[in-house]
PDB file of N, CA and C in Angstrom:
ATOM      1  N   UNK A   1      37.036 -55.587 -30.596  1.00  0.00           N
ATOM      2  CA  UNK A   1      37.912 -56.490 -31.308  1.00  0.00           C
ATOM      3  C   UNK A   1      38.709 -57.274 -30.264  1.00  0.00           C
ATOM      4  N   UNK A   2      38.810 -58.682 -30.459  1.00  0.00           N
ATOM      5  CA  UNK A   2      39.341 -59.283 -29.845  1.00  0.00           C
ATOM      6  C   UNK A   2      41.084 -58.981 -29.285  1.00  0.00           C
ATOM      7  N   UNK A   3      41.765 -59.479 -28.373  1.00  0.00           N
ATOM      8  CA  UNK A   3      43.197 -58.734 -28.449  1.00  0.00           C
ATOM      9  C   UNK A   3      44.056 -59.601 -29.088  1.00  0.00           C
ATOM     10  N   UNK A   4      43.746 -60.656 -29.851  1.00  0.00           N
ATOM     11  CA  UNK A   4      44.828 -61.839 -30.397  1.00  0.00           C
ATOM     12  C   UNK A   4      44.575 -61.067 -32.273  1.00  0.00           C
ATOM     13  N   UNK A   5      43.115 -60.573 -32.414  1.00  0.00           N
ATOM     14  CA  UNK A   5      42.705 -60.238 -33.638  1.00  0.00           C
ATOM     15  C   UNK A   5      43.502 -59.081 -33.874  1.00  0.00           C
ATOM     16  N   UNK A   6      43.585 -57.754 -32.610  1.00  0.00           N
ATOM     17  CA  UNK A   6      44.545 -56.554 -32.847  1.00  0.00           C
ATOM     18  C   UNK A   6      45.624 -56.900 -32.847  1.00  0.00           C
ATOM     19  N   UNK A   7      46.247 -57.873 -32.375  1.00  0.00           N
ATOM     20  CA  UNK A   7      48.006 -57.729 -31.925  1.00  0.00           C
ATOM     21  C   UNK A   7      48.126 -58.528 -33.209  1.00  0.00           C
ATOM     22  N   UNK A   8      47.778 -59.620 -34.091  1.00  0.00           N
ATOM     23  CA  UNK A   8      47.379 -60.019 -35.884  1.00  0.00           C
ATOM     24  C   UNK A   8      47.673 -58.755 -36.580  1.00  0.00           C
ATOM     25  N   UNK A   9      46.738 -57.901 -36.445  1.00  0.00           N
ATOM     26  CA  UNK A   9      46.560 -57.470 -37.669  1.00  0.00           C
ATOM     27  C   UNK A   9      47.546 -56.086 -37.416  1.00  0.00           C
ATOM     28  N   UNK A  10      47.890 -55.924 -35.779  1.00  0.00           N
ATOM     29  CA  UNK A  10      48.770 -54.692 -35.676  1.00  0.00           C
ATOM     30  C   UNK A  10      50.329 -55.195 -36.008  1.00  0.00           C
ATOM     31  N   UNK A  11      50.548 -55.962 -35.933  1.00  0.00           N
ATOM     32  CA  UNK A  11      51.660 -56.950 -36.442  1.00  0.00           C
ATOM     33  C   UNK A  11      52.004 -56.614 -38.096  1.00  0.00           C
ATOM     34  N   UNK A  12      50.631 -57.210 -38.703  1.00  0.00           N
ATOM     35  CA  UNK A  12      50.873 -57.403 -40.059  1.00  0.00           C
ATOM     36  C   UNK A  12      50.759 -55.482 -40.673  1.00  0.00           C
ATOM     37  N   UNK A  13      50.266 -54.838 -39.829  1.00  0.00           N
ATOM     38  CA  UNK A  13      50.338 -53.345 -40.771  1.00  0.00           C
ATOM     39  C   UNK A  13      52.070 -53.280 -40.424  1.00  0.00           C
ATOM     40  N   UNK A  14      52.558 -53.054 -39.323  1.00  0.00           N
ATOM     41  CA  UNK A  14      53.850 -52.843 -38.888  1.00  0.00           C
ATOM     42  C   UNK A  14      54.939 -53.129 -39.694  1.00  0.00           C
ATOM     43  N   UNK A  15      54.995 -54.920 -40.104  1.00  0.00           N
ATOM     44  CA  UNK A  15      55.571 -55.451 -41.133  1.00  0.00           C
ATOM     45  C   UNK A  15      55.220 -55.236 -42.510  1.00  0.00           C
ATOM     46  N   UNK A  16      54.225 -54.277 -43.399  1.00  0.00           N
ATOM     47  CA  UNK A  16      54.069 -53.748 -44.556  1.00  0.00           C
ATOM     48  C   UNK A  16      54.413 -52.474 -44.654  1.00  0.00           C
ATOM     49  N   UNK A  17      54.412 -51.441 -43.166  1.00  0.00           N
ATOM     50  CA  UNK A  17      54.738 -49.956 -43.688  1.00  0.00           C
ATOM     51  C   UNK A  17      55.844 -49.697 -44.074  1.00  0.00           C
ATOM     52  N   UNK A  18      56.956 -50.165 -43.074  1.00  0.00           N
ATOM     53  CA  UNK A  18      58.202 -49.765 -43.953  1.00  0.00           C
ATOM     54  C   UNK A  18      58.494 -50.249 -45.914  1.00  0.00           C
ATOM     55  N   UNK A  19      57.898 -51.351 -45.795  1.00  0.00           N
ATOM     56  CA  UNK A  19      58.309 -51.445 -47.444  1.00  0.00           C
ATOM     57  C   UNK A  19      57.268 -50.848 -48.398  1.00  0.00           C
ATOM     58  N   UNK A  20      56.477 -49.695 -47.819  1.00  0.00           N
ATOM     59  CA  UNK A  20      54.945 -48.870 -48.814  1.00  0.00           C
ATOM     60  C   UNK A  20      55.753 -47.737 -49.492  1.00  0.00           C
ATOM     61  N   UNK A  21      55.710 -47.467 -50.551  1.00  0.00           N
ATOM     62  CA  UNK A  21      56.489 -46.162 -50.873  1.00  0.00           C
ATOM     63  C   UNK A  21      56.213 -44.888 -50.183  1.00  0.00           C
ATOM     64  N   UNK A  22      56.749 -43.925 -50.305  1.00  0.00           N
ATOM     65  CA  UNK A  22      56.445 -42.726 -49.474  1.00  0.00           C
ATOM     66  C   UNK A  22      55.038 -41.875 -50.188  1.00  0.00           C
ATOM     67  N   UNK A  23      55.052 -41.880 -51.485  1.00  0.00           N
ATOM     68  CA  UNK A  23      53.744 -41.272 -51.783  1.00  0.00           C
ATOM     69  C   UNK A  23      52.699 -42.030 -51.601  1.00  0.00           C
ATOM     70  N   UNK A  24      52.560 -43.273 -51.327  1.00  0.00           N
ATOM     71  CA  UNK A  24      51.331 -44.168 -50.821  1.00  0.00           C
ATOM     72  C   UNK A  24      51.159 -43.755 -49.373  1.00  0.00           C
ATOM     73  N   UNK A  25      51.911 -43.850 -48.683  1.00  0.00           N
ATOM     74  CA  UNK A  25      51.653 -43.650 -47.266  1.00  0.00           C
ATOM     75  C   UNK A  25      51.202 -41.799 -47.571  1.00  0.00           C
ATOM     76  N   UNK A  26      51.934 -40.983 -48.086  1.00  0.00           N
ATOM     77  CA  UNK A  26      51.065 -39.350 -48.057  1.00  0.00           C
ATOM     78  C   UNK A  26      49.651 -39.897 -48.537  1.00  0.00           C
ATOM     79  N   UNK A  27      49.102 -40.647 -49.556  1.00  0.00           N
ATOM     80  CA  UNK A  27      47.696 -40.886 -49.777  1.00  0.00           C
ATOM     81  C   UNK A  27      47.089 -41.215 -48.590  1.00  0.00           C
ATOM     82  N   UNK A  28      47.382 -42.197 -48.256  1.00  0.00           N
ATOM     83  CA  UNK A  28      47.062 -42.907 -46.839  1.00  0.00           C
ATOM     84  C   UNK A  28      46.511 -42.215 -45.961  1.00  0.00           C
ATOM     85  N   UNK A  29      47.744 -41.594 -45.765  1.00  0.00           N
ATOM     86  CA  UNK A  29      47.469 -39.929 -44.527  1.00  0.00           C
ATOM     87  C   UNK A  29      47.105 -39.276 -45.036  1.00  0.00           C
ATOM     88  N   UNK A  30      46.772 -38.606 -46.235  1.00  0.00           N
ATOM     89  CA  UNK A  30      45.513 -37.475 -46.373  1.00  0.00           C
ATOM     90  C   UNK A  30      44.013 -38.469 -45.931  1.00  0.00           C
ATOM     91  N   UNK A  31      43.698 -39.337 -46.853  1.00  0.00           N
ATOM     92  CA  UNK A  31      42.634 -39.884 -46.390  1.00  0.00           C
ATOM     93  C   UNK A  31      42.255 -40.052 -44.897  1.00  0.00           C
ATOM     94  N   UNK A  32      43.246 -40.450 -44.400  1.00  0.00           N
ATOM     95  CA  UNK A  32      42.795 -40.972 -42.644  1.00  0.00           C
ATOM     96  C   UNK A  32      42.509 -39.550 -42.259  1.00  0.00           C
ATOM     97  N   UNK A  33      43.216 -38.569 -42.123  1.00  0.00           N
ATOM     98  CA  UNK A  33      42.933 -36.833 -41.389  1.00  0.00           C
ATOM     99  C   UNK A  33      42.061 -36.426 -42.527  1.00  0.00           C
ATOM    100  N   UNK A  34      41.445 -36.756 -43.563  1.00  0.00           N
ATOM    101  CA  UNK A  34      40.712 -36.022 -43.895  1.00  0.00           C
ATOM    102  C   UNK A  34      39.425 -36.837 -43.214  1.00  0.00           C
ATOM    103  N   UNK A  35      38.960 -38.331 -43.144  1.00  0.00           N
ATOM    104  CA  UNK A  35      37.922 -38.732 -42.607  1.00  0.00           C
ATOM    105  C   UNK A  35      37.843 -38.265 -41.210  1.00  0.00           C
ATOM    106  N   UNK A  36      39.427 -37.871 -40.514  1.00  0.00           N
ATOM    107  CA  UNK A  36      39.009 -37.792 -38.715  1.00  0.00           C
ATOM    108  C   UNK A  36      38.993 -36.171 -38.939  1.00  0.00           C
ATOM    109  N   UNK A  37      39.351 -35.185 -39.840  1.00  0.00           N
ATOM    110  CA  UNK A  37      38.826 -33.683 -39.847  1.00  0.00           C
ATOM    111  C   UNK A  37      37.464 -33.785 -39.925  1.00  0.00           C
ATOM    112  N   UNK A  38      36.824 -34.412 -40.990  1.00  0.00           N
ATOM    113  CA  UNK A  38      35.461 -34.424 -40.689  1.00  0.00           C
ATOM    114  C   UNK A  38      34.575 -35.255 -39.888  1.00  0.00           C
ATOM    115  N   UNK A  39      34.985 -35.900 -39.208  1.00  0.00           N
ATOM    116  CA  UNK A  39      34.569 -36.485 -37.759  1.00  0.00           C
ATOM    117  C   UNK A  39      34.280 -35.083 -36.613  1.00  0.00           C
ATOM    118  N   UNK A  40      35.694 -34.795 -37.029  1.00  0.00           N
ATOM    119  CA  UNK A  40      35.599 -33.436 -35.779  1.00  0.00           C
ATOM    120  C   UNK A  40      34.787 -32.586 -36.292  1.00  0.00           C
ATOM    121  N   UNK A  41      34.329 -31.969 -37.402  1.00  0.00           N
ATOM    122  CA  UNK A  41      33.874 -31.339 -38.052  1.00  0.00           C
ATOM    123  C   UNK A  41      32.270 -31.712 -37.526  1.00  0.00           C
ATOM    124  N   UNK A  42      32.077 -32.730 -37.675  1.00  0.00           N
ATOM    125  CA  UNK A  42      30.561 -32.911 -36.884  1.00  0.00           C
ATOM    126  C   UNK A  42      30.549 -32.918 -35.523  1.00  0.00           C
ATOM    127  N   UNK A  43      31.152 -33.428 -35.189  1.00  0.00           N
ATOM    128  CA  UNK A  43      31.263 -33.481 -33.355  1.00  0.00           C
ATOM    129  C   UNK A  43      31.387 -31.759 -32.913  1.00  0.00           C
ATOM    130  N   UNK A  44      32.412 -30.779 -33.559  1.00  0.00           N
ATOM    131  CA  UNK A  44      31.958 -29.544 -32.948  1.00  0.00           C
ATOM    132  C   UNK A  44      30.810 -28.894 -33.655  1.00  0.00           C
ATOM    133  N   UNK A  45      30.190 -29.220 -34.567  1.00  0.00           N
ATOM    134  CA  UNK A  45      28.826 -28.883 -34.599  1.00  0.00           C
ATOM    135  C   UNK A  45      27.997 -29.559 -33.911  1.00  0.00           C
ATOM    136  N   UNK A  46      28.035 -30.598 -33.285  1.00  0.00           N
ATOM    137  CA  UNK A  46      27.186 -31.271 -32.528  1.00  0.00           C
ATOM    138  C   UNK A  46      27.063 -30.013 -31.080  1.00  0.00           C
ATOM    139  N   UNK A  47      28.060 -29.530 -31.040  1.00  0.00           N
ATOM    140  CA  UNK A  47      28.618 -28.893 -29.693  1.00  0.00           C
ATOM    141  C   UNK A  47      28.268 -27.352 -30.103  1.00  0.00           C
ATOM    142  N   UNK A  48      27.800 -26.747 -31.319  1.00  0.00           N
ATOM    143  CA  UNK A  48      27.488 -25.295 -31.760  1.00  0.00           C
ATOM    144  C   UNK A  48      28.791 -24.742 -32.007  1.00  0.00           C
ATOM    145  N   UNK A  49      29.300 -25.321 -32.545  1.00  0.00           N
ATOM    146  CA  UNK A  49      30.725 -24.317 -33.330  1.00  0.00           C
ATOM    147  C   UNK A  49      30.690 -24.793 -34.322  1.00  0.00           C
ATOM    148  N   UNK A  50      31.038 -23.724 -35.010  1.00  0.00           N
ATOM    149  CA  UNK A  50      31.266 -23.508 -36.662  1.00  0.00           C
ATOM    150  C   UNK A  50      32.930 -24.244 -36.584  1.00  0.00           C
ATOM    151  N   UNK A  51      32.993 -24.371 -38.194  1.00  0.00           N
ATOM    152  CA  UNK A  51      34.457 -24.742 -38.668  1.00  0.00           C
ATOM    153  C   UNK A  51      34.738 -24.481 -40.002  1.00  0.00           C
ATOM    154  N   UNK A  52      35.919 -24.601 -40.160  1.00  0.00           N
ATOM    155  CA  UNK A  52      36.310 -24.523 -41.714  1.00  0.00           C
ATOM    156  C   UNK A  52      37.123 -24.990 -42.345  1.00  0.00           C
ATOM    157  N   UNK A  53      37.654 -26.231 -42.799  1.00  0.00           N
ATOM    158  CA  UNK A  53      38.590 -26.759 -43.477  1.00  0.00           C
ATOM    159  C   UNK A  53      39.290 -25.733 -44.943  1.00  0.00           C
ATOM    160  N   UNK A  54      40.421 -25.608 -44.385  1.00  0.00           N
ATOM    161  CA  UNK A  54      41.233 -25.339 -45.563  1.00  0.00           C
ATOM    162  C   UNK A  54      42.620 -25.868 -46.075  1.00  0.00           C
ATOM    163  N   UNK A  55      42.595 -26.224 -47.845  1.00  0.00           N
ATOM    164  CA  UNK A  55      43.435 -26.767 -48.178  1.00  0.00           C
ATOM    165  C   UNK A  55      44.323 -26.270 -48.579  1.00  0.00           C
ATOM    166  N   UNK A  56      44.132 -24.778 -49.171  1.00  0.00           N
ATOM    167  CA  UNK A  56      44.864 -24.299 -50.193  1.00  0.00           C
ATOM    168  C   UNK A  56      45.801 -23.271 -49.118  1.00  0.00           C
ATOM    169  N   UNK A  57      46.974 -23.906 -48.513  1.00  0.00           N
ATOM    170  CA  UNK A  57      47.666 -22.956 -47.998  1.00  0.00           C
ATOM    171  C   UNK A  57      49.144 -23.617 -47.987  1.00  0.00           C
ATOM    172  N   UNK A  58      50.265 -22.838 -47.870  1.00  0.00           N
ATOM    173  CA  UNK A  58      51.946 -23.304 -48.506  1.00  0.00           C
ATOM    174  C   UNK A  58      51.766 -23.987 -47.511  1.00  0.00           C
ATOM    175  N   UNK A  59      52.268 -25.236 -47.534  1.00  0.00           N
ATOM    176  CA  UNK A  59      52.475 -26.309 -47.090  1.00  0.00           C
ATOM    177  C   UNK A  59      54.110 -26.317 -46.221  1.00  0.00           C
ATOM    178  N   UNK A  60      54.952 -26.249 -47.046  1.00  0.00           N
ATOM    179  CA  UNK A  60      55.876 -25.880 -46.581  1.00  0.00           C
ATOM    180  C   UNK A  60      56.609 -24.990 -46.138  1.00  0.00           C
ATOM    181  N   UNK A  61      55.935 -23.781 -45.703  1.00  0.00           N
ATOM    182  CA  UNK A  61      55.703 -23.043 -44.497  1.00  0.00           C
ATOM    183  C   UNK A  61      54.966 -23.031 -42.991  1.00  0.00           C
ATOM    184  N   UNK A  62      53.712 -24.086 -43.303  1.00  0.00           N
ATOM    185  CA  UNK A  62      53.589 -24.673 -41.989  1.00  0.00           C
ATOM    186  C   UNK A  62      54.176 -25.541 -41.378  1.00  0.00           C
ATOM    187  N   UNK A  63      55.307 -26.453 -42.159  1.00  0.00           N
ATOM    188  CA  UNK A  63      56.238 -27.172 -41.864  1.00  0.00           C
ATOM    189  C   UNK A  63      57.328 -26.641 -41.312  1.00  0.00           C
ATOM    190  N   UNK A  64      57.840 -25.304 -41.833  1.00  0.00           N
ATOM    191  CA  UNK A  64      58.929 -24.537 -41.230  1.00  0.00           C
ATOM    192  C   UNK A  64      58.376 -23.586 -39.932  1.00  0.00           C
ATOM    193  N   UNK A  65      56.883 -23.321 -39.780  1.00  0.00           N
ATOM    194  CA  UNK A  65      56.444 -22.746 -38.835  1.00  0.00           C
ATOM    195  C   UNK A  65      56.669 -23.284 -37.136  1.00  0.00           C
ATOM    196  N   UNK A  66      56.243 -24.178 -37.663  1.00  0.00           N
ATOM    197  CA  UNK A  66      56.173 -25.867 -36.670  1.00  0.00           C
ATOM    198  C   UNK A  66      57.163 -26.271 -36.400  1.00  0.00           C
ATOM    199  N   UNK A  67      58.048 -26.166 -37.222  1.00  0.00           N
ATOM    200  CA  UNK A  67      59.452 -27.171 -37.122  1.00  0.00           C
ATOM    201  C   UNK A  67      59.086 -28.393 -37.245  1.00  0.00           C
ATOM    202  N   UNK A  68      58.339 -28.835 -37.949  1.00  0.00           N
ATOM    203  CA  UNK A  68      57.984 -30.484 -38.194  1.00  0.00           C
ATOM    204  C   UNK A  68      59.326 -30.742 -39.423  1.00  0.00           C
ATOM    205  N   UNK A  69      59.179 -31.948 -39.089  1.00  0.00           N
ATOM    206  CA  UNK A  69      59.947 -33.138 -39.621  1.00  0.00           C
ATOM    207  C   UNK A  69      58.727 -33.446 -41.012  1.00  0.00           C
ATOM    208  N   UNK A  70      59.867 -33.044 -41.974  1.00  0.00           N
ATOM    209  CA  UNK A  70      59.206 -32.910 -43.315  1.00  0.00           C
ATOM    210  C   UNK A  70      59.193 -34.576 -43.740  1.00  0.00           C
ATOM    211  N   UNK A  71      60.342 -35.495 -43.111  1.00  0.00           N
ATOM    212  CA  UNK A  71      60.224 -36.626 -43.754  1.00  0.00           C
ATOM    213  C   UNK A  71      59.203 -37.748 -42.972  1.00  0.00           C
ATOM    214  N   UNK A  72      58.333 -36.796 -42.059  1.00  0.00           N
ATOM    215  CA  UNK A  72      57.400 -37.663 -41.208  1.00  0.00           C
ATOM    216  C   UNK A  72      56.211 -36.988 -41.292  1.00  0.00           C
ATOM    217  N   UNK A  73      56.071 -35.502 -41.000  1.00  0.00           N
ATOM    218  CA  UNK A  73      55.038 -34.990 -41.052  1.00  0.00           C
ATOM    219  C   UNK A  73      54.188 -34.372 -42.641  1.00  0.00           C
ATOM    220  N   UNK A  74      53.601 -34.349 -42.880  1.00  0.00           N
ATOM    221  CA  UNK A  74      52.342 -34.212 -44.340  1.00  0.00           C
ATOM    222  C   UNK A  74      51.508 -32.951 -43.997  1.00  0.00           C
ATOM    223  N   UNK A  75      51.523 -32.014 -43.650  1.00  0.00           N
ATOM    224  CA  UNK A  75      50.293 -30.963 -43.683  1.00  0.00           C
ATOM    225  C   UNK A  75      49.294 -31.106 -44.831  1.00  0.00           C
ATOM    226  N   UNK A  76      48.346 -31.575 -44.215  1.00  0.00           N
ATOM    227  CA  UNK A  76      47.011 -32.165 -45.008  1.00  0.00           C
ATOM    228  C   UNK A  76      46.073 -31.088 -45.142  1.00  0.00           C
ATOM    229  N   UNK A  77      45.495 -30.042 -44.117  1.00  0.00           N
ATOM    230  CA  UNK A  77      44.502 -29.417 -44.039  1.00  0.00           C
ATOM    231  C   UNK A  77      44.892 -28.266 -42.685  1.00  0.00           C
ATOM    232  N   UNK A  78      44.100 -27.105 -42.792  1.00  0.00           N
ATOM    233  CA  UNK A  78      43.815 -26.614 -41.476  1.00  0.00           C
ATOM    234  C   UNK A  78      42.452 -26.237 -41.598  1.00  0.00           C
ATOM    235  N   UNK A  79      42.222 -26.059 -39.830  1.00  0.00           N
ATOM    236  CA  UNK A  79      40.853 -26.827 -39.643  1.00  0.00           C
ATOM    237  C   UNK A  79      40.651 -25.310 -38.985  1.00  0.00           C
ATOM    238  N   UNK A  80      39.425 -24.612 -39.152  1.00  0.00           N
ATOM    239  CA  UNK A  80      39.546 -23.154 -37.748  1.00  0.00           C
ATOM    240  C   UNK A  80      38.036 -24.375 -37.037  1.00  0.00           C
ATOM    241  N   UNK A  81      38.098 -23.751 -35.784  1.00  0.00           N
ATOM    242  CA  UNK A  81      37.311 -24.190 -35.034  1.00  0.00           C
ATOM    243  C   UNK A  81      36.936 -23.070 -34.082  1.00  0.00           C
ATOM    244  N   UNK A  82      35.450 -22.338 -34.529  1.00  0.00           N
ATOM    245  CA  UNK A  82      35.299 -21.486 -33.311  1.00  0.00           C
ATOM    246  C   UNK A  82      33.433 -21.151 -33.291  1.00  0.00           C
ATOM    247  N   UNK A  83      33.260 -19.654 -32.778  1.00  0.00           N
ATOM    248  CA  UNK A  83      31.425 -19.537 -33.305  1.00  0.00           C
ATOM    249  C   UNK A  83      31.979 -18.305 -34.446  1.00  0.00           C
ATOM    250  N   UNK A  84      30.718 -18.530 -35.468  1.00  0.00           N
ATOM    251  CA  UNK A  84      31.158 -17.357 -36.445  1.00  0.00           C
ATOM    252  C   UNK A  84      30.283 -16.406 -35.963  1.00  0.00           C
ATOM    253  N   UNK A  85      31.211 -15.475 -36.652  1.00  0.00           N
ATOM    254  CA  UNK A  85      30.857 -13.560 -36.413  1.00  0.00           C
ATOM    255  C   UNK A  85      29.177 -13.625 -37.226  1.00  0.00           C
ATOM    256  N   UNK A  86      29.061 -14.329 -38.377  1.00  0.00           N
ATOM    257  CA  UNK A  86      28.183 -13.374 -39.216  1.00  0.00           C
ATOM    258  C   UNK A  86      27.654 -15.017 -39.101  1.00  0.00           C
ATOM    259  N   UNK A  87      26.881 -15.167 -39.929  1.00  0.00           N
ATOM    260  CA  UNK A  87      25.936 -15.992 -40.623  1.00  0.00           C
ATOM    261  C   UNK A  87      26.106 -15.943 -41.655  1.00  0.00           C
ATOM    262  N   UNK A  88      26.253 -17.767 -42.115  1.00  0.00           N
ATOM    263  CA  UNK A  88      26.881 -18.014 -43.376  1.00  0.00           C
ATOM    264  C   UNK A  88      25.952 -18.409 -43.964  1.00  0.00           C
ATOM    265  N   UNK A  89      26.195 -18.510 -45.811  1.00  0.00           N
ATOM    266  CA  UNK A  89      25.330 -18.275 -46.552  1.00  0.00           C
ATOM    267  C   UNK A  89      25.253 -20.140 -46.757  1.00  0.00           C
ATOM    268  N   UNK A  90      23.766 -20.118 -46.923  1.00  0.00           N
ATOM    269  CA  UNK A  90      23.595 -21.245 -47.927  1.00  0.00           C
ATOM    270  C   UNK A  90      24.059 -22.137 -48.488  1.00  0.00           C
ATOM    271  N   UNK A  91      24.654 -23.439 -48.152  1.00  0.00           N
ATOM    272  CA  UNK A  91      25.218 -24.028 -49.599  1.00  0.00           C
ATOM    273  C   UNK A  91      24.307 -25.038 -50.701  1.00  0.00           C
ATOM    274  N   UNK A  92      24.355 -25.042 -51.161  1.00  0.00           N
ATOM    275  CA  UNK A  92      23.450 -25.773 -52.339  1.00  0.00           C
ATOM    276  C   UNK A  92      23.878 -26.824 -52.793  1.00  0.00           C
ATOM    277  N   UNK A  93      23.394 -28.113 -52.740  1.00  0.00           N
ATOM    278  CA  UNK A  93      24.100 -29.319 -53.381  1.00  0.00           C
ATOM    279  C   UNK A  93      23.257 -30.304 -54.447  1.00  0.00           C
ATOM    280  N   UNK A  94      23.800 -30.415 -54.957  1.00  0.00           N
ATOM    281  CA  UNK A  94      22.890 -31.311 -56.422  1.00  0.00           C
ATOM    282  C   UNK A  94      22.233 -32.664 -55.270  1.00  0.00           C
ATOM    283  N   UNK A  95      20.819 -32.760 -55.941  1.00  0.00           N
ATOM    284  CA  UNK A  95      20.387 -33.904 -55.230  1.00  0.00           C
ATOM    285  C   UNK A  95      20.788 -35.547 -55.719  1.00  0.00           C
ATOM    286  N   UNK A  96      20.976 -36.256 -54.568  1.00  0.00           N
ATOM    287  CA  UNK A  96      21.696 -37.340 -54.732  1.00  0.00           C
ATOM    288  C   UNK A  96      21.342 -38.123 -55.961  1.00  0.00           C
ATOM    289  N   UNK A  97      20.131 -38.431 -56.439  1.00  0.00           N
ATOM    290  CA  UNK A  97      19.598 -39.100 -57.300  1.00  0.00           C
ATOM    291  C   UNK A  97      20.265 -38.226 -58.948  1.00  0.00           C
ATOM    292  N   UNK A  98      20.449 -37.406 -59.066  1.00  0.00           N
ATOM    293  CA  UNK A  98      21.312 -36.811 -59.970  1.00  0.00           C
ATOM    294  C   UNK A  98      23.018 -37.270 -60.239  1.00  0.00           C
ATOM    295  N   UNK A  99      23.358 -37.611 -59.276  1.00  0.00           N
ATOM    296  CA  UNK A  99      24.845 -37.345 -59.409  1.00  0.00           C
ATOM    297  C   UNK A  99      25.292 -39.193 -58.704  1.00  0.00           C
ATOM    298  N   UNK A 100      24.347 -39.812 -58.554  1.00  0.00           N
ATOM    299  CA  UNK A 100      24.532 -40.997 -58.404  1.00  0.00           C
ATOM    300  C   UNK A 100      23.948 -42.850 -59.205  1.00  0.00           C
ATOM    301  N   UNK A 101      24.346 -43.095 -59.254  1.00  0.00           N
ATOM    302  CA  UNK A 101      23.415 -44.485 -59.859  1.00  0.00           C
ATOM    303  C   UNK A 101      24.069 -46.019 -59.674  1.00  0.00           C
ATOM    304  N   UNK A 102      22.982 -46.964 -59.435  1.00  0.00           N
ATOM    305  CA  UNK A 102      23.143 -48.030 -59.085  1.00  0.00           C
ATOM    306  C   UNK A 102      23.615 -49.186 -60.424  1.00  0.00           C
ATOM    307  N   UNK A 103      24.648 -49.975 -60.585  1.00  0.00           N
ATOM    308  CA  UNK A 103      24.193 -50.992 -61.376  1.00  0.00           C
ATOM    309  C   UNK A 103      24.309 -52.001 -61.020  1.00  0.00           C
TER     310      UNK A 103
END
């Protein structure tokens, strides 16, 4: 990207975030860390490590763990990243032509 095209368009996000409400920007930021969790998510399988995204954990206890700044920081996910002990089972997914269609 050109640098007149970034310093444009880094300009114009700058001058819209402060006036986005606060639950738009938490959407925002789940989406962005959930596309770059699963970025990483392939890249350390590219590399032979297993992973595991998990969502379902108090939120605001990893915030008090951390000492993060609740009015900046969002705990979106935790990610384990390592080799697994056992061998995991199978997952099964409906084939695309089922669960998709063109019009």
């Amino acid at each position: 990207m050109p640098k007149e095209i970034r310093d444009k368009q880094v300009t114009q996000i700058l001058s819209m975030y402060p006036h986005i409400p606060r639950e738009l920007k938490i959407e925002i930021a789940k989406i962005d860390a959930s596309l770059f969790a699963m970025q990483l998510m392939l890249v350390a399988r590219a590399h032979s490590f297993d992973t595991n995204p998990m969502a379902g954990f108090e939120r605001d206890q990893v915030v008090s763990a951390f000492e993060l700044d609740d009015q900046r920081y969002v705990p979106v996910m935790i990610l384990s990243i390592g080799k697994a002990k056992d061998k995991g089972h199978e997952s099964v997914r409906l084939p695309s032509e089922k669960i998709t269609f063109w019009r």
